[in-house]
Protein backbone atom coordinates (compact mmCIF):
# COMPACT_ATOMS: atom_id res chain seq x y z
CA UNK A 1 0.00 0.00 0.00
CA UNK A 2 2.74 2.10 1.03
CA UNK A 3 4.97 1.33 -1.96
CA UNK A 4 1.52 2.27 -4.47
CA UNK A 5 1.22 5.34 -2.69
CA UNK A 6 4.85 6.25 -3.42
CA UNK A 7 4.13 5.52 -6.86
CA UNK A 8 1.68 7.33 -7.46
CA UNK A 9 3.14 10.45 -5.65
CA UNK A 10 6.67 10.30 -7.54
CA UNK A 11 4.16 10.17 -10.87
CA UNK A 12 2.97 13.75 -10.24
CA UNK A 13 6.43 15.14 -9.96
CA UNK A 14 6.68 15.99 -13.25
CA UNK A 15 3.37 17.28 -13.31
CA UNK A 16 4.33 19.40 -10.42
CA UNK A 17 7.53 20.24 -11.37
CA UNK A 18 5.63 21.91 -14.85
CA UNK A 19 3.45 24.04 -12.78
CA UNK A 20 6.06 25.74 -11.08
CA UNK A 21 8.37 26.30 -14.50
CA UNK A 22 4.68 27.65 -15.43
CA UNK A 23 4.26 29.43 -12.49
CA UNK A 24 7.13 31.32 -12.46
CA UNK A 25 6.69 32.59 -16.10
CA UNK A 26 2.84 33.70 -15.61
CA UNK A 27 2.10 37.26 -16.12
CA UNK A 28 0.67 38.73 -13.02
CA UNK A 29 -1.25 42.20 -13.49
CA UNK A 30 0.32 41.98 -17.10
CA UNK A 31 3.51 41.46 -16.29
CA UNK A 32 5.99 38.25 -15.15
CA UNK A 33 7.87 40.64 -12.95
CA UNK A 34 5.11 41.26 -10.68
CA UNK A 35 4.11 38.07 -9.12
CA UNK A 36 6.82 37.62 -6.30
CA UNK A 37 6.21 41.51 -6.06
CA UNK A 38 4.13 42.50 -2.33
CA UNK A 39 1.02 43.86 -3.08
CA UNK A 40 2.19 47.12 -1.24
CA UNK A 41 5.65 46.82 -2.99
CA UNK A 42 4.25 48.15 -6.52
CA UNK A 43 2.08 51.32 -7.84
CA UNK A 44 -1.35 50.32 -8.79
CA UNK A 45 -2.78 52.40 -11.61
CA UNK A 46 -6.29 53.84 -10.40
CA UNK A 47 -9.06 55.18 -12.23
CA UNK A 48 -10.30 57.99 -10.47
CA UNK A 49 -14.52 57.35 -10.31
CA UNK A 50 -14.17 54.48 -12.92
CA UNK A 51 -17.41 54.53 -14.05
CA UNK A 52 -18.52 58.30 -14.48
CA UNK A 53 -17.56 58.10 -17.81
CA UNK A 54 -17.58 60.95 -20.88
CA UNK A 55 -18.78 59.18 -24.09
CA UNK A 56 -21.87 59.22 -26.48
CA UNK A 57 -23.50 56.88 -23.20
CA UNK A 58 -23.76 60.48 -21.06
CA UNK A 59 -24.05 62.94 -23.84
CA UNK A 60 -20.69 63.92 -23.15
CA UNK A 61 -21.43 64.71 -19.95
CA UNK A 62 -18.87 67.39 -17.87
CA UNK A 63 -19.27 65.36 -14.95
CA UNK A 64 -17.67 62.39 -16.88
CA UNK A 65 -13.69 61.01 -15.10
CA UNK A 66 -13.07 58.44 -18.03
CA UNK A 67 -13.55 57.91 -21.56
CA UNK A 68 -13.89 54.00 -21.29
CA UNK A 69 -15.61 52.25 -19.10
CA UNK A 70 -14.19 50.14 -16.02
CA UNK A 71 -14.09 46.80 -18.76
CA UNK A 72 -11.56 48.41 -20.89
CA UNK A 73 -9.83 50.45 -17.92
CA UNK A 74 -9.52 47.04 -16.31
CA UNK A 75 -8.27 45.87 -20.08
CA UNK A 76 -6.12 48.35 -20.84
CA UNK A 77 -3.98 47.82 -17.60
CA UNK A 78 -5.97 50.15 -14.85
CA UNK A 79 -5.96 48.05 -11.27
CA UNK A 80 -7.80 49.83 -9.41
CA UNK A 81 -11.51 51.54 -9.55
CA UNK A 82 -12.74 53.94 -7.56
CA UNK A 83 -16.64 54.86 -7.26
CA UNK A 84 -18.66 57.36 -5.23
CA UNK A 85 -21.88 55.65 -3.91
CA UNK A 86 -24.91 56.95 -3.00
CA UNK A 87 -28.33 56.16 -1.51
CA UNK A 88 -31.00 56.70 -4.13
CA UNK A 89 -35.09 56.32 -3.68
CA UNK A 90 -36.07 53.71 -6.43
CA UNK A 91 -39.32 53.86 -8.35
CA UNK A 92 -40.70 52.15 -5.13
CA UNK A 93 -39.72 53.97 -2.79
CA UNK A 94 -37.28 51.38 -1.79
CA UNK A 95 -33.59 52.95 -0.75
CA UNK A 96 -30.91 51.51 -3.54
CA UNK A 97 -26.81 51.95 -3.54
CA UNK A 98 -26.00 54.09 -6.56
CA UNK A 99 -23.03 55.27 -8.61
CA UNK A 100 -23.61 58.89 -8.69
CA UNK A 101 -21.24 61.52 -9.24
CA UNK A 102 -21.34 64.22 -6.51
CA UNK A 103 -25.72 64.23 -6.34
CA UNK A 104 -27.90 61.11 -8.34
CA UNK A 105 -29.66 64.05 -10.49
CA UNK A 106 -26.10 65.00 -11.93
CA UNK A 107 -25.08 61.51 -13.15
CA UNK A 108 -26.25 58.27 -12.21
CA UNK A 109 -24.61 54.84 -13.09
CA UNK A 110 -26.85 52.41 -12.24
CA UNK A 111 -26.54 50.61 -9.07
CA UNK A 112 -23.70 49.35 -7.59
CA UNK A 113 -24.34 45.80 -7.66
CA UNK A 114 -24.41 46.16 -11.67
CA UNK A 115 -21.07 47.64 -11.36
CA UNK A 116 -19.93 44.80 -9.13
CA UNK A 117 -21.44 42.40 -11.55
CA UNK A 118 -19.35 43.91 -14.62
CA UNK A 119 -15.85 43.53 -12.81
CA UNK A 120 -16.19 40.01 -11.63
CA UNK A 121 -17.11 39.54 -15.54
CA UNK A 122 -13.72 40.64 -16.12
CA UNK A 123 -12.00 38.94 -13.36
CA UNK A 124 -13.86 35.57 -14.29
CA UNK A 125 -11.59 35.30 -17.61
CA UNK A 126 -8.98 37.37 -15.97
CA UNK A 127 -7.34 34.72 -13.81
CA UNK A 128 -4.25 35.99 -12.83
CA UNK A 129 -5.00 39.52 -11.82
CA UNK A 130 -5.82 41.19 -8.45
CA UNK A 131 -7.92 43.69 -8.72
CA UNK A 132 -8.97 47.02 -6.19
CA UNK A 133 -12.00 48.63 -5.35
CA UNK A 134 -12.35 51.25 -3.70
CA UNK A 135 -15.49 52.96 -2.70
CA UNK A 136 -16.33 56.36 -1.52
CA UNK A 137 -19.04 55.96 0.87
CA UNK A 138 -20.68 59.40 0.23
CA UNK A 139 -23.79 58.57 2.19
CA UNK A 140 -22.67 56.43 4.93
CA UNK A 141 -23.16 53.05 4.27
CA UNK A 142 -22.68 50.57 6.58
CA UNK A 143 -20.44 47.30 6.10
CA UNK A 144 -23.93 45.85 6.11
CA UNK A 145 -25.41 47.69 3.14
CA UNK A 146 -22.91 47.54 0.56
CA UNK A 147 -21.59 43.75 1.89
CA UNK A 148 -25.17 43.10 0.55
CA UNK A 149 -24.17 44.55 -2.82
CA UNK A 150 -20.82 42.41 -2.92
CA UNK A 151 -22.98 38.94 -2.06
CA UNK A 152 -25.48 40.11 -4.93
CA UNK A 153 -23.07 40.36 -7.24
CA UNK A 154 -20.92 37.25 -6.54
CA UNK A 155 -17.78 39.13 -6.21
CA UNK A 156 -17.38 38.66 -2.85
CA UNK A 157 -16.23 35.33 -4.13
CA UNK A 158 -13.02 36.81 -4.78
CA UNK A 159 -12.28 39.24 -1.50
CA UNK A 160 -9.58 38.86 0.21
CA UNK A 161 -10.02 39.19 4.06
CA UNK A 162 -7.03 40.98 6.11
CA UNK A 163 -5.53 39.08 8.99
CA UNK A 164 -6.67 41.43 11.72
CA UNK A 165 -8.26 45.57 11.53
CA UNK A 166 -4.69 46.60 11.92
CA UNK A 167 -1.62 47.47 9.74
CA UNK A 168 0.20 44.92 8.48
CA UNK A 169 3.99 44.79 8.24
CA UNK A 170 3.39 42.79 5.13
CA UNK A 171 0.84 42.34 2.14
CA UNK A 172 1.00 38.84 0.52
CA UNK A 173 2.29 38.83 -3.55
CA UNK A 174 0.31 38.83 -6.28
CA UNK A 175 0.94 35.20 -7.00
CA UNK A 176 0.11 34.62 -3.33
CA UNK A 177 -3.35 36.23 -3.80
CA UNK A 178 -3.86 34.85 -6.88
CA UNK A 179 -3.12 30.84 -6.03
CA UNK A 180 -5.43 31.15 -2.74
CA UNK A 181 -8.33 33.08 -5.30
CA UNK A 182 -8.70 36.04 -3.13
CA UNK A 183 -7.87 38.70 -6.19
CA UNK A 184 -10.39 41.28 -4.84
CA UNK A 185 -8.83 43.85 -2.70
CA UNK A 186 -11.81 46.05 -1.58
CA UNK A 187 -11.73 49.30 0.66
CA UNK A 188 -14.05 51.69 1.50
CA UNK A 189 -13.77 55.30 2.56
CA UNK A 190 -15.15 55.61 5.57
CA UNK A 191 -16.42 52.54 7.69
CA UNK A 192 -17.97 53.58 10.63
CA UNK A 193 -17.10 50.04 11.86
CA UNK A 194 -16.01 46.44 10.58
CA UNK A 195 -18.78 43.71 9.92
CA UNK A 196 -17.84 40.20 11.15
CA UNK A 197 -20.01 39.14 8.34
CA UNK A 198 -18.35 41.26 5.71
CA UNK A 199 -14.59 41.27 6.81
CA UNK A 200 -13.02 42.00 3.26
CA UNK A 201 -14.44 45.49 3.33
CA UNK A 202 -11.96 47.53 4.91
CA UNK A 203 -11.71 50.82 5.84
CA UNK A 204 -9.46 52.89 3.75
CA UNK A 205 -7.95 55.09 6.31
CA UNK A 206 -7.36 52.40 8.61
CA UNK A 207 -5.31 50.78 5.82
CA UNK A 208 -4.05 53.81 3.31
CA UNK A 209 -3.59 57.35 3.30
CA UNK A 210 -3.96 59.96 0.72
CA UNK A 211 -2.62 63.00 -0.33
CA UNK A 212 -4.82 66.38 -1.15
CA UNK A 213 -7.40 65.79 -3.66
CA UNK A 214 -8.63 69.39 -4.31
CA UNK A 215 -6.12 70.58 -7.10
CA UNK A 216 -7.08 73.07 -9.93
CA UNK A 217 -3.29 74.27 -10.81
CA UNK A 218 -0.31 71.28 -11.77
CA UNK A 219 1.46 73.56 -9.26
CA UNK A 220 -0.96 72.36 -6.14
CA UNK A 221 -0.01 69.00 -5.87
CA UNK A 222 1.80 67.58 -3.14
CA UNK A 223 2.90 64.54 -1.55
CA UNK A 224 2.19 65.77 2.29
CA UNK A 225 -0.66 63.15 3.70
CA UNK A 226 -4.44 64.99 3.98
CA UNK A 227 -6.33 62.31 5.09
CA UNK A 228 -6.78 61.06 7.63
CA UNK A 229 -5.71 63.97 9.73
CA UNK A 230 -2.86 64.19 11.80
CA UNK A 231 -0.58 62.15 9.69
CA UNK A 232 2.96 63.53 8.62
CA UNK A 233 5.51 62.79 5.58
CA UNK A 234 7.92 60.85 8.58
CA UNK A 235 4.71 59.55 10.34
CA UNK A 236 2.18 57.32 8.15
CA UNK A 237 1.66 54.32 10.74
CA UNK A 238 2.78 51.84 8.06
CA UNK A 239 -0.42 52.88 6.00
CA UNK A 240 -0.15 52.27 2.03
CA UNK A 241 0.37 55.76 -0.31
CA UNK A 242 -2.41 56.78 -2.60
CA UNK A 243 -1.25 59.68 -4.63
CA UNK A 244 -4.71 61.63 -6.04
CA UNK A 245 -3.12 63.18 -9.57
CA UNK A 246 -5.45 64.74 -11.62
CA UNK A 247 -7.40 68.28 -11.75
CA UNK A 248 -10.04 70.44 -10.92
CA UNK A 249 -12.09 73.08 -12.62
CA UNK A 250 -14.53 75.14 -11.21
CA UNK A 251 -17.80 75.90 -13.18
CA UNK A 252 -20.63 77.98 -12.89
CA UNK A 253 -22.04 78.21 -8.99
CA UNK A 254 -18.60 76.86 -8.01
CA UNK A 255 -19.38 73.45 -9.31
CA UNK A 256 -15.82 71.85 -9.73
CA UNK A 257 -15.52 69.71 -13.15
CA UNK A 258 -13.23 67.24 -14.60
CA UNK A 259 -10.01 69.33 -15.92
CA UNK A 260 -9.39 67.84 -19.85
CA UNK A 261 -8.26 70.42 -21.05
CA UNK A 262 -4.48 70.16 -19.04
CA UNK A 263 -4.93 66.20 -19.28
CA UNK A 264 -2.52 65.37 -21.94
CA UNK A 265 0.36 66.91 -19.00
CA UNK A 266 -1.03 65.74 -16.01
CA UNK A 267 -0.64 62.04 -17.12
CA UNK A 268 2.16 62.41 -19.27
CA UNK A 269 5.54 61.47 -17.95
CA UNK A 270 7.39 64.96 -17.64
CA UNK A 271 6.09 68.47 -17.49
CA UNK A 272 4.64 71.06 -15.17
CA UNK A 273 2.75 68.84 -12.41
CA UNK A 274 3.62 65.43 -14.88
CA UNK A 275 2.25 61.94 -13.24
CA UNK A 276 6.09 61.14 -14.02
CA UNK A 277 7.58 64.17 -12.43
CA UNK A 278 4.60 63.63 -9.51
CA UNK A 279 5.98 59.83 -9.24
CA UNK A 280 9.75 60.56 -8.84
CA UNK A 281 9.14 63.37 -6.16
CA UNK A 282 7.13 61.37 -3.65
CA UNK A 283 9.20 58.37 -4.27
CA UNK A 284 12.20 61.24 -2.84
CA UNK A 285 9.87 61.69 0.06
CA UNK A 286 9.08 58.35 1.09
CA UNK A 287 12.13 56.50 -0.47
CA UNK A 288 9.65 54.46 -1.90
CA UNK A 289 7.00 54.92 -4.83
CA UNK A 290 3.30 55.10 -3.86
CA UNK A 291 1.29 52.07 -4.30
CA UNK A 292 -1.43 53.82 -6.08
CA UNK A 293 -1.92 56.45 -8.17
CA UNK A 294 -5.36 57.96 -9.03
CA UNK A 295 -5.78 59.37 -12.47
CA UNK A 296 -8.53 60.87 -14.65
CA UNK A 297 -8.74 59.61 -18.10
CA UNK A 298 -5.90 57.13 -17.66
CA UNK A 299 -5.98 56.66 -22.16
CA UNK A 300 -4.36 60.13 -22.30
CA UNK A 301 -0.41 60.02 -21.53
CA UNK A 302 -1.19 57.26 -21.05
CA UNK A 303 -0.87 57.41 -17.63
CA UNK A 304 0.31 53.53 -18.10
CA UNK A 305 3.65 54.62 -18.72
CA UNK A 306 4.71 56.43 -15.54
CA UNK A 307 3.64 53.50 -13.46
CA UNK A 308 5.40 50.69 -15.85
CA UNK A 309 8.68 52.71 -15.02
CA UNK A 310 8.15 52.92 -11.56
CA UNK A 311 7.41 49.68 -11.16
CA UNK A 312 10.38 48.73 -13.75
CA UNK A 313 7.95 46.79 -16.06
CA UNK A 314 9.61 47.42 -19.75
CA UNK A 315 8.52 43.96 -21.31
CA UNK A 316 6.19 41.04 -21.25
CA UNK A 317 3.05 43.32 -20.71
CA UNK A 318 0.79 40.15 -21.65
CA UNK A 319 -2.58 40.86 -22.79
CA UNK A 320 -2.67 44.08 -21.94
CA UNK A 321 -4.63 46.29 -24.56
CA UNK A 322 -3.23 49.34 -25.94
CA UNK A 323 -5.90 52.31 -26.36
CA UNK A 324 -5.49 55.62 -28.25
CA UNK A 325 -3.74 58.38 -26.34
CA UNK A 326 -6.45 61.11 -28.43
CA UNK A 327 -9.69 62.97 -26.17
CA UNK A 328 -12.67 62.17 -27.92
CA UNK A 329 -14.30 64.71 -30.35
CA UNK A 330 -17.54 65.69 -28.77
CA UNK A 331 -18.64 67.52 -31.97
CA UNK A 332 -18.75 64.11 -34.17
CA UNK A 333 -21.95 63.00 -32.27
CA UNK A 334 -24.14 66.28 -33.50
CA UNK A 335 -26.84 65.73 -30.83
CA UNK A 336 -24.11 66.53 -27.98
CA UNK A 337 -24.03 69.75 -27.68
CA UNK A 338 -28.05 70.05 -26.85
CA UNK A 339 -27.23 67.30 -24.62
CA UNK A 340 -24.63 69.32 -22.73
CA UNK A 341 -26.86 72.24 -22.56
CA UNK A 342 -29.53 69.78 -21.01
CA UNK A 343 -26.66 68.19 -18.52
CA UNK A 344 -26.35 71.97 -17.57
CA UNK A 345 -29.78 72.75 -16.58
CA UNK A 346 -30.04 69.73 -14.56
CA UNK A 347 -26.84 70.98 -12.49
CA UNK A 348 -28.27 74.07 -11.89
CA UNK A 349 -31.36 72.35 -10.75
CA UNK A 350 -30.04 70.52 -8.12
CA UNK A 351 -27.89 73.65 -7.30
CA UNK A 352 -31.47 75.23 -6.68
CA UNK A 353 -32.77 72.37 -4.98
CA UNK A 354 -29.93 72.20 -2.57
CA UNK A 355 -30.28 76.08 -1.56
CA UNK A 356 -33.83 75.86 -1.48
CA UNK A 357 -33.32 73.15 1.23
CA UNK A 358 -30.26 74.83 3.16
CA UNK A 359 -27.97 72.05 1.90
């Protein structure tokens, strides 16, 4: 019995043997040199509110971060989504979790669980990639609320859970996460508190720390920490860096917008307030480079190309699809500009609405 056993075990060898010669040449995130790589010892290309895009979907619309949606962000080499969710009265009166850009009646996405539903599409025949979301919990959700969107979707299948609510002195690699199927990293900004029953949610600040957000000059940017408070450049608590890059501009009534117009610098790799230059300077600070960077429109730049050199990527980008660097020309659809106009009296109507109500 013994002797069959050993048999049969000294048979798989080189089966086993294969896997790891596999193994070791397996792209992770797109690239080979990833996968012994820490999760927090790389820069994760972000997609500042992933699914507010600014296409022929949304007329166009100003309010619009992206000109793709979070399939061909995740396609194209993006790693992590961000999303502002809201609470949103359905047609029966029901409360439902919505994408929503700053208020519902400026741009609504659809729910969150459809959003959900669309990435674990993409992770499904996307095996060896880990993935971040990060949500923005605008209207104070609790674990319990949007853990109910995760189940709904399925994509909870995928969450990884964190050893314990504290820092920890080290993140497992990508090939780690992706052998043990737990490719979803998921945080949320802010949890009021953990769920037991949801443990892969976790709180952003508890975990990562940001820099200012707010910029409407390429000379504003910094790599000081803003959030959470009380947090210096020598004194992070171990947290993880996310490094907001991309700009501001303000509208009519103060309404801040989307800058597109400065794009093609602010992602490129050098110039005035570059995503390059912006790389190399808090990698001086820190003496390491941030693990994630959050961009608007990530196709112009490409942004892509700052983070391959920080993370020293220059080959093997496997599967990875390459997008045109060009904004969109609004004036090809000829129904846009009425859109627009539309978009614009609907922001001034919630501007009303909110003053009306002291908001």
């Amino acid at each position: 019995m013994f002797f069959r056993s050993l048999l049969q075990a000294s048979a798989l060898l080189p089966f086993l043997s294969s896997s790891t010669s596999a193994q070791s040449t397996t792209a992770c995130n797109n690239s080979p040199s990833l996968c012994s790589r820490a999760y927090n010892n790389m820069t994760h290309l972000g997609a500042h509110d992933s699914p507010f895009v600014r296409d022929k979907s949304t007329s166009f619309s100003t309010s619009g971060n992206q000109y793709y949606n979070s399939t061909i962000q995740l396609d194209a080499g993006v790693r992590l989504l961000s999303a502002q969710v809201h609470k949103n009265s359905s047609a029966t009166g029901e409360d439902e979790w919505h994408l929503c850009h700053s208020s519902c009646d400026l741009l609504d996405m659809g729910s969150l669980t459809s959003w959900l539903k669309e990435i674990k599409t993409w992770m499904d025949s996307h095996k060896n990639d880990v993935v971040t979301v990060l949500i923005v919990n605008s209207d104070d959700a609790t674990a319990s609320d949007l853990g109910a969107q995760f189940a709904s979707s399925g994509i909870d299948d995928y969450a990884y859970t964190p050893a314990s609510t504290s820092v920890p002195k080290t993140w497992p690699t990508l090939e780690s996460l992706i052998s043990k199927g737990t490719r979803l990293m998921t945080f949320v900004a802010s949890l009021k508190e953990t769920s037991t029953q949801y443990p892969y949610l976790m709180d952003e600040f508890t975990y990562i720390f940001e820099n200012d957000f707010e910029n409407e000059s390429p000379t504003n940017y910094t790599c000081t920490p803003n959030r959470p408070t009380g947090l210096t450049t020598s004194s992070t608590g171990g947290r993880m860096f996310l490094m907001n890059h991309f700009l501001y501009s303000t509208q009519l009534f103060g309404i801040q917008q989307p800058n597109s117009t400065y794009v093609n610098v602010t992602n490129a790799e050098t110039g005035l307030g570059s995503l390059g230059t912006r790389l190399d300077n808090c990698t001086s600070v820190y003496g390491e480079a941030p693990n994630f960077v959050l961009v608007d429109f990530f196709n112009v730049g490409p942004a892509i190309q700052s983070v391959d050199k920080i993370n020293g990527v220059t080959s093997s980008i496997a599967g990875r699809m390459t997008l045109t660097t060009a904004q969109p020309n609004e004036n090809v659809d000829t129904g846009a500009a009425g859109r627009r106009d539309a978009s614009v009296v609907a922001v001034i109507v919630a501007v009303v609405v909110a003053v009306a109500f002291g908001m």
